[in-house]
C-alpha atoms as a PDB file:
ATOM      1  CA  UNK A   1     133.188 -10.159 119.202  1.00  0.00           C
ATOM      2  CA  UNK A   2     131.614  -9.224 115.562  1.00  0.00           C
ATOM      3  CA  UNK A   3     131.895  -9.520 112.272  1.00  0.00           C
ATOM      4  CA  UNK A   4     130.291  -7.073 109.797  1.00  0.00           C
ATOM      5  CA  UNK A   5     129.312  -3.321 109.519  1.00  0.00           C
ATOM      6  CA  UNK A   6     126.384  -3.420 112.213  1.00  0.00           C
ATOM      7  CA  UNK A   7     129.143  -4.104 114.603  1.00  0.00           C
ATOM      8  CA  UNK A   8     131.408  -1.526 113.834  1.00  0.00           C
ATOM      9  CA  UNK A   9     129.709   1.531 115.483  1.00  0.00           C
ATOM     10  CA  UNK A  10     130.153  -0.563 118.462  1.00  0.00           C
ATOM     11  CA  UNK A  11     134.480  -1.164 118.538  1.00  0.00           C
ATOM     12  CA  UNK A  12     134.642   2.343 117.933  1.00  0.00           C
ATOM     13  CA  UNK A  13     132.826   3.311 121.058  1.00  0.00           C
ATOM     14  CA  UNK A  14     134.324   0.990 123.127  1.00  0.00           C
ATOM     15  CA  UNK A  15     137.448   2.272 122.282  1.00  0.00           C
ATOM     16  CA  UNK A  16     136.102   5.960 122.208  1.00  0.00           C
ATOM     17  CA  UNK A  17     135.581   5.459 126.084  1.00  0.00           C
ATOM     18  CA  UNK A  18     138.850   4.028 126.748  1.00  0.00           C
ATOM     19  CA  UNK A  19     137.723   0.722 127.666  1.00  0.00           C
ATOM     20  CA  UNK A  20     140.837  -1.834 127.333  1.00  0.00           C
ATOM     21  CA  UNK A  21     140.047  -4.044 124.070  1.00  0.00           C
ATOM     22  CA  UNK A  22     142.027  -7.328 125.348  1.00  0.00           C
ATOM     23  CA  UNK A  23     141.239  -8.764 121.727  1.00  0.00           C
ATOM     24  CA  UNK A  24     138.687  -8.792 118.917  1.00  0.00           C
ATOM     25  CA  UNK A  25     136.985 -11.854 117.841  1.00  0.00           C
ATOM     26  CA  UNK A  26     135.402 -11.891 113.957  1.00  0.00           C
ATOM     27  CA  UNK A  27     134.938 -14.582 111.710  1.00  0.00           C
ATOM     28  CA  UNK A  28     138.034 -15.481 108.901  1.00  0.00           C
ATOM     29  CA  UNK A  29     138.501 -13.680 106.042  1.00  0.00           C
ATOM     30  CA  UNK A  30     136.655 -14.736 102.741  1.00  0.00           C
ATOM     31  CA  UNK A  31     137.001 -14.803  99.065  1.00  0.00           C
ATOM     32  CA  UNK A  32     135.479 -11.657  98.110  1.00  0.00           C
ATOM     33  CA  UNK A  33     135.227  -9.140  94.667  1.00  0.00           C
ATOM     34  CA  UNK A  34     136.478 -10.097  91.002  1.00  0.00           C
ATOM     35  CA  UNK A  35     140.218 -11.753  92.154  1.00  0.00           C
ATOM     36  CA  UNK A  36     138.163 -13.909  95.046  1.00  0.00           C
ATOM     37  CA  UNK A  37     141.211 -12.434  97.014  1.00  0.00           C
ATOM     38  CA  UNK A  38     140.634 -13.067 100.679  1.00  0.00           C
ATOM     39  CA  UNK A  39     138.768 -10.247 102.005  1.00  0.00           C
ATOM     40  CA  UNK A  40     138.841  -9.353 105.896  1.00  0.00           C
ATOM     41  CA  UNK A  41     135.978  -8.740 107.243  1.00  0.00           C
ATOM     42  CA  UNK A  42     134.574  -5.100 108.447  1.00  0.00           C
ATOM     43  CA  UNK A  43     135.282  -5.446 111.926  1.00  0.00           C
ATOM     44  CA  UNK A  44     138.474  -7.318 111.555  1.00  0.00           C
ATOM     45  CA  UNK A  45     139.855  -4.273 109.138  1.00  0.00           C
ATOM     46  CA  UNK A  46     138.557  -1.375 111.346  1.00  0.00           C
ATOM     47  CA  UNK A  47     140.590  -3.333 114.154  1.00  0.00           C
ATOM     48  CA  UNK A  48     143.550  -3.389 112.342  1.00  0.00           C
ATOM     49  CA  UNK A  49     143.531   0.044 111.885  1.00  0.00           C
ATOM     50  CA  UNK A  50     142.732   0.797 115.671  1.00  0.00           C
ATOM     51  CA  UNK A  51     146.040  -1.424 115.896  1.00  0.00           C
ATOM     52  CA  UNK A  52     144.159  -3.906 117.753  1.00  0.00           C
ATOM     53  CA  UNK A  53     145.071  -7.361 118.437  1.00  0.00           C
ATOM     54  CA  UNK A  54     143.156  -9.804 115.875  1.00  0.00           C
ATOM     55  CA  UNK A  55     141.382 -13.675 116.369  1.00  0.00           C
ATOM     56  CA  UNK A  56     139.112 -15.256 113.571  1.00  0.00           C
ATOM     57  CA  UNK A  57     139.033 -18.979 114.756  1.00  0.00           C
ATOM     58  CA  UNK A  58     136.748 -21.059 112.503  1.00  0.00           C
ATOM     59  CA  UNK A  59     135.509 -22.266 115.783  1.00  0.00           C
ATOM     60  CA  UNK A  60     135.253 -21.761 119.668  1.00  0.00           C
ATOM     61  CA  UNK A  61     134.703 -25.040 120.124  1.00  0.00           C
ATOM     62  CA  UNK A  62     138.470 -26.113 120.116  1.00  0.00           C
ATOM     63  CA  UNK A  63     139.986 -27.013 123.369  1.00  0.00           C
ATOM     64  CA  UNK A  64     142.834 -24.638 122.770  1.00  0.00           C
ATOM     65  CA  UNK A  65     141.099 -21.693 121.307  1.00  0.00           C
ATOM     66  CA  UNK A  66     138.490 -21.729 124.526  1.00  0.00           C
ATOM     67  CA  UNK A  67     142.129 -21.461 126.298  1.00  0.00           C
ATOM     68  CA  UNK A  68     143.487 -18.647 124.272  1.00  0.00           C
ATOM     69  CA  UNK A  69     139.908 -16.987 125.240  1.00  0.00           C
ATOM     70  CA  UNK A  70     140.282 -17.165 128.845  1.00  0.00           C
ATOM     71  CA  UNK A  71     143.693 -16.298 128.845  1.00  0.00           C
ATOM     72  CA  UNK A  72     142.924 -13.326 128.390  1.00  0.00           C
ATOM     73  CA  UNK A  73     141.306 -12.216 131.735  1.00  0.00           C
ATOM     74  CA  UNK A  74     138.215 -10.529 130.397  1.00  0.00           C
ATOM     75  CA  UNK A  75     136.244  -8.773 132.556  1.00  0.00           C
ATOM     76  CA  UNK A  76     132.953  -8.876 130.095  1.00  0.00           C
ATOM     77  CA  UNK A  77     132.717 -10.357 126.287  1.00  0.00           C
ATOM     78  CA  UNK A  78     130.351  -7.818 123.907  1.00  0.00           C
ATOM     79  CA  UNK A  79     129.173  -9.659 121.423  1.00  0.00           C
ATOM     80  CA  UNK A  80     127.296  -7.889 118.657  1.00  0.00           C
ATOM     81  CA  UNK A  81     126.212  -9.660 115.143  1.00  0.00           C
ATOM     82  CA  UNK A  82     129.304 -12.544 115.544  1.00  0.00           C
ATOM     83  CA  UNK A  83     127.900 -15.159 113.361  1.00  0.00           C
ATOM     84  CA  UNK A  84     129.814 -17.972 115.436  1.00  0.00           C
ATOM     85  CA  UNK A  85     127.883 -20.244 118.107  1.00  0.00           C
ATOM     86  CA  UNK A  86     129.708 -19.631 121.829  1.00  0.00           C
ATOM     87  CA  UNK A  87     129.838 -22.395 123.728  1.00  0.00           C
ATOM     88  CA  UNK A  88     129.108 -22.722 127.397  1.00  0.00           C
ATOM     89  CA  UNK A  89     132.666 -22.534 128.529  1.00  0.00           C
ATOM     90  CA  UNK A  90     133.497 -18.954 126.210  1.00  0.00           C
ATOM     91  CA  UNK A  91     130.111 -17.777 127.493  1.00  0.00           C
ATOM     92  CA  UNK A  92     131.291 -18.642 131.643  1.00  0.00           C
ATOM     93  CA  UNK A  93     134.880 -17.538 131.193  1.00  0.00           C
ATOM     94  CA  UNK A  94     134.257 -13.551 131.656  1.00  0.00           C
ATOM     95  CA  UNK A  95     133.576 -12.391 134.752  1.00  0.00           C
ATOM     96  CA  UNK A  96     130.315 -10.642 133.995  1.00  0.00           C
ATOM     97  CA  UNK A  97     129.662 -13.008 131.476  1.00  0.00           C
ATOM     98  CA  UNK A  98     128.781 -12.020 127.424  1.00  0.00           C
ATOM     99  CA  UNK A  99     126.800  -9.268 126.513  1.00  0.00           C
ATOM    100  CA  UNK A 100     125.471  -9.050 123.678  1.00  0.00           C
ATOM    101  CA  UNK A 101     124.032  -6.679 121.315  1.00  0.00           C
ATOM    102  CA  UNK A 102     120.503  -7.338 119.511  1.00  0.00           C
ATOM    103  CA  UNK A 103     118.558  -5.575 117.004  1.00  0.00           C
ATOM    104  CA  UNK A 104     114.885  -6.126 118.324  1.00  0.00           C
ATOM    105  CA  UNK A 105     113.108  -5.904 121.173  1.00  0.00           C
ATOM    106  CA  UNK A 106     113.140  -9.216 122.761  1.00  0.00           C
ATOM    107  CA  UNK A 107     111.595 -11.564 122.923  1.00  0.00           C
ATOM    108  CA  UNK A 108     110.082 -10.603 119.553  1.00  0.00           C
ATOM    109  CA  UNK A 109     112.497 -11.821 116.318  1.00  0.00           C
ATOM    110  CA  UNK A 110     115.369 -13.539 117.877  1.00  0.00           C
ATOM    111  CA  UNK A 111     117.636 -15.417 115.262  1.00  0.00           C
ATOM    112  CA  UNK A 112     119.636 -13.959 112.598  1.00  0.00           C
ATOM    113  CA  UNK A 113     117.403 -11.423 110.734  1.00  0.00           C
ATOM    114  CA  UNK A 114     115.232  -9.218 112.737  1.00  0.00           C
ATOM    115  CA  UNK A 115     115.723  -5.810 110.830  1.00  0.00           C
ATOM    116  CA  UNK A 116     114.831  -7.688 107.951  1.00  0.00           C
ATOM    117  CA  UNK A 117     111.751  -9.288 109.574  1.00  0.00           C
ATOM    118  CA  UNK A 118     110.741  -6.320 111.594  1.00  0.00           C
ATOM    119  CA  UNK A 119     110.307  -4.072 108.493  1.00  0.00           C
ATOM    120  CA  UNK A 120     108.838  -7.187 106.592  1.00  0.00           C
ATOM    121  CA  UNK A 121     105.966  -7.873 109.385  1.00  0.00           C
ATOM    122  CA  UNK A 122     105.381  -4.073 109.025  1.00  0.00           C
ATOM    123  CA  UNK A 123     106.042  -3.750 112.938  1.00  0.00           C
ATOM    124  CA  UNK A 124     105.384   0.048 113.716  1.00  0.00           C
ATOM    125  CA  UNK A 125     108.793  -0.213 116.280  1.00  0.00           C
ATOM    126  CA  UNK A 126     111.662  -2.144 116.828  1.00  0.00           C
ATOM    127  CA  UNK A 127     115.262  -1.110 118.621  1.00  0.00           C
ATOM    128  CA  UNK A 128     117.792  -2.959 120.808  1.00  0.00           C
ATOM    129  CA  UNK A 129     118.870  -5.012 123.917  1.00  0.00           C
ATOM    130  CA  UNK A 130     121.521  -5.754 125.735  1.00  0.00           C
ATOM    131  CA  UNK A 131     120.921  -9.356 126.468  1.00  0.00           C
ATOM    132  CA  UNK A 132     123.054 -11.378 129.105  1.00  0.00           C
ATOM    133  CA  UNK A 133     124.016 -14.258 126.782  1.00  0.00           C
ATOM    134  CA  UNK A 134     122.831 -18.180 127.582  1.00  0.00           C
ATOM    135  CA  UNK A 135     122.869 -21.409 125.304  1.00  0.00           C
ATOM    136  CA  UNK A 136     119.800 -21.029 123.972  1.00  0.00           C
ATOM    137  CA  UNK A 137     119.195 -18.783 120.543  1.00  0.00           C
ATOM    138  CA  UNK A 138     118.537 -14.899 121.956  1.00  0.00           C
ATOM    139  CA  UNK A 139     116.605 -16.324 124.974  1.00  0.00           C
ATOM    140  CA  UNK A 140     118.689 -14.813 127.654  1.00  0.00           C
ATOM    141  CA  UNK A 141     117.686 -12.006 130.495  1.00  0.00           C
ATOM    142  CA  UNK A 142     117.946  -8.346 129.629  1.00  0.00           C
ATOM    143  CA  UNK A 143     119.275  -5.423 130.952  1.00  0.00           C
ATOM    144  CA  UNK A 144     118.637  -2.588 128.643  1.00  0.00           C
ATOM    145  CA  UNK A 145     116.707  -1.864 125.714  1.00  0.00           C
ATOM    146  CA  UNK A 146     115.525   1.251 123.987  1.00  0.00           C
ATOM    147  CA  UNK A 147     112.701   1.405 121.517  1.00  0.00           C
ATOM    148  CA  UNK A 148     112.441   3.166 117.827  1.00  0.00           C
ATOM    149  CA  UNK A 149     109.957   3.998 115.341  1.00  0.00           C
ATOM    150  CA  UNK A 150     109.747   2.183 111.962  1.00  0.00           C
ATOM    151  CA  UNK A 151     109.550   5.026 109.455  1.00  0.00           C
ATOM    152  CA  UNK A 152     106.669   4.471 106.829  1.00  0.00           C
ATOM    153  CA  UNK A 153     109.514   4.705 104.323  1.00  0.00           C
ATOM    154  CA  UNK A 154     112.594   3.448 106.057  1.00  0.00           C
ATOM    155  CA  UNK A 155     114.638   0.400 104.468  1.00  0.00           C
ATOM    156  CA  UNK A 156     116.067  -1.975 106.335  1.00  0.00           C
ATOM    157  CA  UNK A 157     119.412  -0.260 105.377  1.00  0.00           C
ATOM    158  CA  UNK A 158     118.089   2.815 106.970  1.00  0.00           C
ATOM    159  CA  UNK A 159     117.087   0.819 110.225  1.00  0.00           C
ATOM    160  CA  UNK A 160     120.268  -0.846 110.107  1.00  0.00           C
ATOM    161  CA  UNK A 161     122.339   1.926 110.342  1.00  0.00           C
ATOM    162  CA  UNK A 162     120.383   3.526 113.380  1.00  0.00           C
ATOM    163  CA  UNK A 163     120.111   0.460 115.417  1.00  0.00           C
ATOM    164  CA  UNK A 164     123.709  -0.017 115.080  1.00  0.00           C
ATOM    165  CA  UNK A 165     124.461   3.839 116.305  1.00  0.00           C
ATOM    166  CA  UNK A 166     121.592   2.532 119.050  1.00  0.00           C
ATOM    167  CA  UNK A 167     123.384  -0.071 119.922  1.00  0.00           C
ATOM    168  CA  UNK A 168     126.876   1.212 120.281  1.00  0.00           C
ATOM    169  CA  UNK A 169     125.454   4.212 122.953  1.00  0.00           C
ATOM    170  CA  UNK A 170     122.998   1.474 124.874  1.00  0.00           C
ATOM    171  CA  UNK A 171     126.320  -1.398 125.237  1.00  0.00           C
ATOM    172  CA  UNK A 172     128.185   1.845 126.848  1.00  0.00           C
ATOM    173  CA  UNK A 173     125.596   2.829 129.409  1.00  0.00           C
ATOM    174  CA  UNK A 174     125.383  -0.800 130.188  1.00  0.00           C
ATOM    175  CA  UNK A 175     129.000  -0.905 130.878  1.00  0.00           C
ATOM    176  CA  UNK A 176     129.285   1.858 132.973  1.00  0.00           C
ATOM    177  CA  UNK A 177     126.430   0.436 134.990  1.00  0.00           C
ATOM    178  CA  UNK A 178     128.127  -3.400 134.587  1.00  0.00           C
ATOM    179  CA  UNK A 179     127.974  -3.749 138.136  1.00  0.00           C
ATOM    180  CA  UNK A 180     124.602  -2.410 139.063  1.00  0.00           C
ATOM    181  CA  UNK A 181     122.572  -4.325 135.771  1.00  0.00           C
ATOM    182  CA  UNK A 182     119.223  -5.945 136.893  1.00  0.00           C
ATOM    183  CA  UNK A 183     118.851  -8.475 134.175  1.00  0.00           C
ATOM    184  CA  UNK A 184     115.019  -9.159 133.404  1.00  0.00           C
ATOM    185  CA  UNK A 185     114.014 -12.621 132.000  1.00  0.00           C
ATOM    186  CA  UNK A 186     112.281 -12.543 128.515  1.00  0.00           C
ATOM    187  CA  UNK A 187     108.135 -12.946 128.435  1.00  0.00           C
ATOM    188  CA  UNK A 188     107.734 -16.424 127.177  1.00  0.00           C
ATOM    189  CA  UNK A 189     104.742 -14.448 125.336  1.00  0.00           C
ATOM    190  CA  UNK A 190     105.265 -12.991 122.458  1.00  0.00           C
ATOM    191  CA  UNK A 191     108.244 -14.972 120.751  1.00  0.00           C
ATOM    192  CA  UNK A 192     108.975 -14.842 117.348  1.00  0.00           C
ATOM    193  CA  UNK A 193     111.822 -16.030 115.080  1.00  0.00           C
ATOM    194  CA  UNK A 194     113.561 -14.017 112.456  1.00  0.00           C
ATOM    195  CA  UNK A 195     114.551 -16.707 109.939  1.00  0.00           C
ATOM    196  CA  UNK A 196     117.560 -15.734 107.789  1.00  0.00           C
ATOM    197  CA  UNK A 197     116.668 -14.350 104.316  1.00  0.00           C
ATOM    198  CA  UNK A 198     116.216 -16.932 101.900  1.00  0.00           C
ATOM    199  CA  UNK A 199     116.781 -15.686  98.191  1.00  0.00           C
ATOM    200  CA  UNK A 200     114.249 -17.637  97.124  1.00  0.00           C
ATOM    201  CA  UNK A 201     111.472 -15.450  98.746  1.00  0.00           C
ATOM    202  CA  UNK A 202     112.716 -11.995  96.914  1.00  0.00           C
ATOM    203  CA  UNK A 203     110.476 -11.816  94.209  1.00  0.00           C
ATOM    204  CA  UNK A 204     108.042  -9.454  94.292  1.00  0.00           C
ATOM    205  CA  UNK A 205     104.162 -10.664  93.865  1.00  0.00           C
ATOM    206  CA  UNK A 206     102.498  -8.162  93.043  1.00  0.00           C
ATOM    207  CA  UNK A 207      99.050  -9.970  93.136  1.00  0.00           C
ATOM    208  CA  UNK A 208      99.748  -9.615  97.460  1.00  0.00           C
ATOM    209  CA  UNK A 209      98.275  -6.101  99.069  1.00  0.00           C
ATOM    210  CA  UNK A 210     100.190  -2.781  98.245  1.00  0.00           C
ATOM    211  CA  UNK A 211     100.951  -2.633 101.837  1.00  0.00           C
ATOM    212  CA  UNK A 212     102.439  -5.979 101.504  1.00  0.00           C
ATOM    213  CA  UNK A 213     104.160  -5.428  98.512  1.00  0.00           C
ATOM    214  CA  UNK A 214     105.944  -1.966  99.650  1.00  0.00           C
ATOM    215  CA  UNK A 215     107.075  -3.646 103.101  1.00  0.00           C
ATOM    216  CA  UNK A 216     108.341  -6.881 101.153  1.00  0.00           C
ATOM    217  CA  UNK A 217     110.563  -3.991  98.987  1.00  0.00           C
ATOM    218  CA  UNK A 218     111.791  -1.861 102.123  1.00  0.00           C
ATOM    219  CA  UNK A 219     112.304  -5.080 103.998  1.00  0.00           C
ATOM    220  CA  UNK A 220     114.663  -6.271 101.379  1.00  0.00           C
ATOM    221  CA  UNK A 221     116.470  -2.954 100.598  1.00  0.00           C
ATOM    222  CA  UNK A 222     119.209  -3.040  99.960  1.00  0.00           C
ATOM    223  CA  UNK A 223     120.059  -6.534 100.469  1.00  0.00           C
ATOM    224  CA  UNK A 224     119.734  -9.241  99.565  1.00  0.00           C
ATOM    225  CA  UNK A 225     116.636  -6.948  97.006  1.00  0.00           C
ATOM    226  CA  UNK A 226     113.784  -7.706  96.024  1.00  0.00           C
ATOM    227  CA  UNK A 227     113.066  -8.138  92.641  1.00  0.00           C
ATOM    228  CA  UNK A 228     110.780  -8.276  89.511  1.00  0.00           C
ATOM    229  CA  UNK A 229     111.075  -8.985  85.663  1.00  0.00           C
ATOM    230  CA  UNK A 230     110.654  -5.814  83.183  1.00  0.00           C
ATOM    231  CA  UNK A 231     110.605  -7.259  79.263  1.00  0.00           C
ATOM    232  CA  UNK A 232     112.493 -10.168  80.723  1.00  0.00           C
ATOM    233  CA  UNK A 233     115.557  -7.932  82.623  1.00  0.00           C
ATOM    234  CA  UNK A 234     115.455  -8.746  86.194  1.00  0.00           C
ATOM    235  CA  UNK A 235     115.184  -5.449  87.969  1.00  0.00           C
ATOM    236  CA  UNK A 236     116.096  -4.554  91.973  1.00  0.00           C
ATOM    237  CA  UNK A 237     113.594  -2.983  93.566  1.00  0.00           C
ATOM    238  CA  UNK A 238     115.360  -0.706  96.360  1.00  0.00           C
ATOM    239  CA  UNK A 239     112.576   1.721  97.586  1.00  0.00           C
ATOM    240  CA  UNK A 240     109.291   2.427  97.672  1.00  0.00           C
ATOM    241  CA  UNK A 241     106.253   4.044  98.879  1.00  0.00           C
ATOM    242  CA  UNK A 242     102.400   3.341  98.834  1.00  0.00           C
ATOM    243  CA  UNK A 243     100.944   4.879  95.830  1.00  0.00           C
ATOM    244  CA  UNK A 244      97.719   6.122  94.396  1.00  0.00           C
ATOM    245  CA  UNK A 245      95.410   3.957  91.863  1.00  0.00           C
ATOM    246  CA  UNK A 246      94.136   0.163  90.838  1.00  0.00           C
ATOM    247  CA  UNK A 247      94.643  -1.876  87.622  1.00  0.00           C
ATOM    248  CA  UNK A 248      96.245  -5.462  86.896  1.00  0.00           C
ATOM    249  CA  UNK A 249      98.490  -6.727  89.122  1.00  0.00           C
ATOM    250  CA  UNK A 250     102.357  -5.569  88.021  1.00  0.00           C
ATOM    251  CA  UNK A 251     100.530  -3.115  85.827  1.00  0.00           C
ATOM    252  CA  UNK A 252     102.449   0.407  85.303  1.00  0.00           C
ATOM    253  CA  UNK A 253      99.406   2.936  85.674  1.00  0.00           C
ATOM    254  CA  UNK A 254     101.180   6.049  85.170  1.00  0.00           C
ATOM    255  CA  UNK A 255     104.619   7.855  84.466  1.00  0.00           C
ATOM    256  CA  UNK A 256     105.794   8.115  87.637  1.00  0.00           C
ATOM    257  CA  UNK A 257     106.500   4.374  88.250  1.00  0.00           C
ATOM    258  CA  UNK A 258     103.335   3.355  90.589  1.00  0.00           C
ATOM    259  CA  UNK A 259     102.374  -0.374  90.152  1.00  0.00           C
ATOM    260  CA  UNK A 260      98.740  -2.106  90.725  1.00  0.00           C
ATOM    261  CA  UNK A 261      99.332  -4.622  93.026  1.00  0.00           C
ATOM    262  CA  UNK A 262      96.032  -6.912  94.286  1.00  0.00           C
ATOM    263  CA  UNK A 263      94.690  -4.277  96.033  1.00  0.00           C
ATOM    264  CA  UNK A 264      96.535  -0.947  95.675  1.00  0.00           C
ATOM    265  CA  UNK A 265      99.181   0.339  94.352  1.00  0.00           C
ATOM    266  CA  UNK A 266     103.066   0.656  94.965  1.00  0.00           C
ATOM    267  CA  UNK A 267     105.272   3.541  93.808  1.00  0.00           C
ATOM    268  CA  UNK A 268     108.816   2.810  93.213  1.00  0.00           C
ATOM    269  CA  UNK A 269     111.421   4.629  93.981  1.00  0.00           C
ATOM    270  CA  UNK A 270     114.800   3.426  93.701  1.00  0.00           C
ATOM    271  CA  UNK A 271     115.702   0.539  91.355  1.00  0.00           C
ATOM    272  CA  UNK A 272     118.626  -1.364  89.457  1.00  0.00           C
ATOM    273  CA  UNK A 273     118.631  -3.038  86.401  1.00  0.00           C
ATOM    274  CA  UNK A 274     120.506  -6.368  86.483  1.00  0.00           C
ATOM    275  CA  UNK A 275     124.542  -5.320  85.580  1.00  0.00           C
ATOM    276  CA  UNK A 276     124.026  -1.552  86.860  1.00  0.00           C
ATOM    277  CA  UNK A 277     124.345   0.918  89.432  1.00  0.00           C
ATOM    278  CA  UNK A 278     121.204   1.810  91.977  1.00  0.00           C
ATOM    279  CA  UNK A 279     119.581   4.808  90.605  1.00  0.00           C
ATOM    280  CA  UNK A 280     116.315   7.424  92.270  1.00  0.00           C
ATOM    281  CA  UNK A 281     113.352   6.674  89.876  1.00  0.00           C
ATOM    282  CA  UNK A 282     113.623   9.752  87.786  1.00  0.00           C
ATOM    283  CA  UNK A 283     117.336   8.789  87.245  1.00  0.00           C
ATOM    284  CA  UNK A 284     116.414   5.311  85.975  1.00  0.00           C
ATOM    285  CA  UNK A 285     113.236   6.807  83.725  1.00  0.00           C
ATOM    286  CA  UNK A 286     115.725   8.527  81.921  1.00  0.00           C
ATOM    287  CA  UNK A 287     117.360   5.774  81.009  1.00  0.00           C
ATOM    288  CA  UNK A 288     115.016   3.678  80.460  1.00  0.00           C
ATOM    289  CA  UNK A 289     111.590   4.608  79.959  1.00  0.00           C
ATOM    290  CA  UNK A 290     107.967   2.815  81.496  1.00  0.00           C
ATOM    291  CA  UNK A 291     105.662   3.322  79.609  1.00  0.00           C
ATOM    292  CA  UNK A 292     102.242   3.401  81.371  1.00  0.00           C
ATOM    293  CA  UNK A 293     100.344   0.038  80.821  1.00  0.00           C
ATOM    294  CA  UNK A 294     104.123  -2.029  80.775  1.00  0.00           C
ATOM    295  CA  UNK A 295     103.742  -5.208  83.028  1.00  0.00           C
ATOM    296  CA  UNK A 296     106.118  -6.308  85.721  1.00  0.00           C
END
């Protein structure tokens, strides 16, 4: 049960080690590109192509589709990034209940972003459990997890991608052990909530703390982005390192893209001018010079 690319990783290694995929759950496809053409969604087309049976209820709440569900005699439910709520009778149908797959290390950032959030709060680790599912939002008992560095320069894309390779190799040594899992309740210390991204925190101050500013720009990269104004275009920011240097806050102090923030300095490194492609820094200097001095 999933729904976009973090989840993919995962179908493919169930099915790498032969497990028997009685059916994948996603959510419905959507409008999507120029034609607003209904658009599967990632897992639902890598499923199709594994020839896999197919359900995208709207809901599990139905009577019928919480029928259809255990009909199907599963022995376990993984559940990685599925975007629908499960209620009590889909998680109690399995007979080893619903697994499922989370990007953090519990019980820090439960909820719906905690790459995001993680690389935001400037946490120097993160990684993944394998949480037996309950009713309440990621509270349930674990029964693996495996930590990971926070590169000083890693985007939450970057994250992304490893935690879902992470997760995919943690959810298979957790099924091979299915019947000898210890499940450990969460510390009621230490909880925190990774709110979904709200587009209306994306702009860049750059009157916060270099540090701040550079996480904010990582933790945003590549989506939804961060952004700032040059000469009134909205720009992307989609990388960035700490830099060297003080001035104005949004002041450009040298050739080379580095930005004053309130204390510190930024360098940018990847960007995208409203209408065009992502480009490095010295690709998008070519384009479109900064001169030292411009403010952001």
């Amino acid at each position: 049960m999933g729904t976009p690319d973090f989840s993919v990783p995962v179908l493919d290694a169930l099915v790498a080690e032969d497990h028997e995929i009685a059916a994948v759950y996603c959510q419905p496809p959507r409008p999507a590109g120029r034609g607003k053409k209904d658009r599967p969604t990632p897992v639902h087309a890598r499923a199709a192509e594994l020839g896999l049976e197919v359900r995208h209820p709207v809901s599990l709440k139905p009577a019928d589709v919480q029928a259809e569900f255990a009909a199907l005699g599963a022995d376990v439910a993984v559940v990685v990034a599925y975007g629908l709520i499960l209620p009590q009778a889909v998680l109690d149908t399995p007979v080893h209940g619903c697994l499922n797959i989370h990007a953090s290390l519990l019980p820090r950032w439960r909820g719906a972003a905690p790459i995001h959030r993680a690389v935001m709060a400037g946490d120097s680790e993160t990684g993944v459990c394998i949480m037996q599912m309950e009713a309440g939002l990621d509270t349930g008992p674990v029964v693996l997890r495996e930590a990971t560095a926070i590169g000083a320069q890693e985007t939450t894309g970057e994250l992304h991608d490893r935690l879902a390779q992470m997760g995919a190799a943690l959810i298979t040594q957790a099924l091979a052990r299915l019947d000898s899992l210890v499940p450990q309740p969460q510390s009621e210390t230490g909880v925190t909530y990774a709110e979904k991204i709200d587009k209306a925190e994306t702009r860049v101050d750059w009157a916060w703390r270099a540090a701040e500013v550079d996480r904010h720009i990582r933790g945003l990269a590549p989506f939804p982005g961060a952004w700032c104004e040059m000469d009134n275009v909205r720009i992307k920011l989609l990388g960035s390192r700490l830099g060297q240097g003080c001035g104005a806050p949004g002041e450009v102090l040298d050739d080379a893209l580095t930005v004053a923030c309130g204390q510190g300095a930024v360098q940018l490194l990847r960007l995208q001018r409203a209408g065009g492609r992502a480009q490095d820094r010295e690709a998008f200097l070519r384009g479109h010079p900064v001169p030292r001095g411009t403010r952001l």
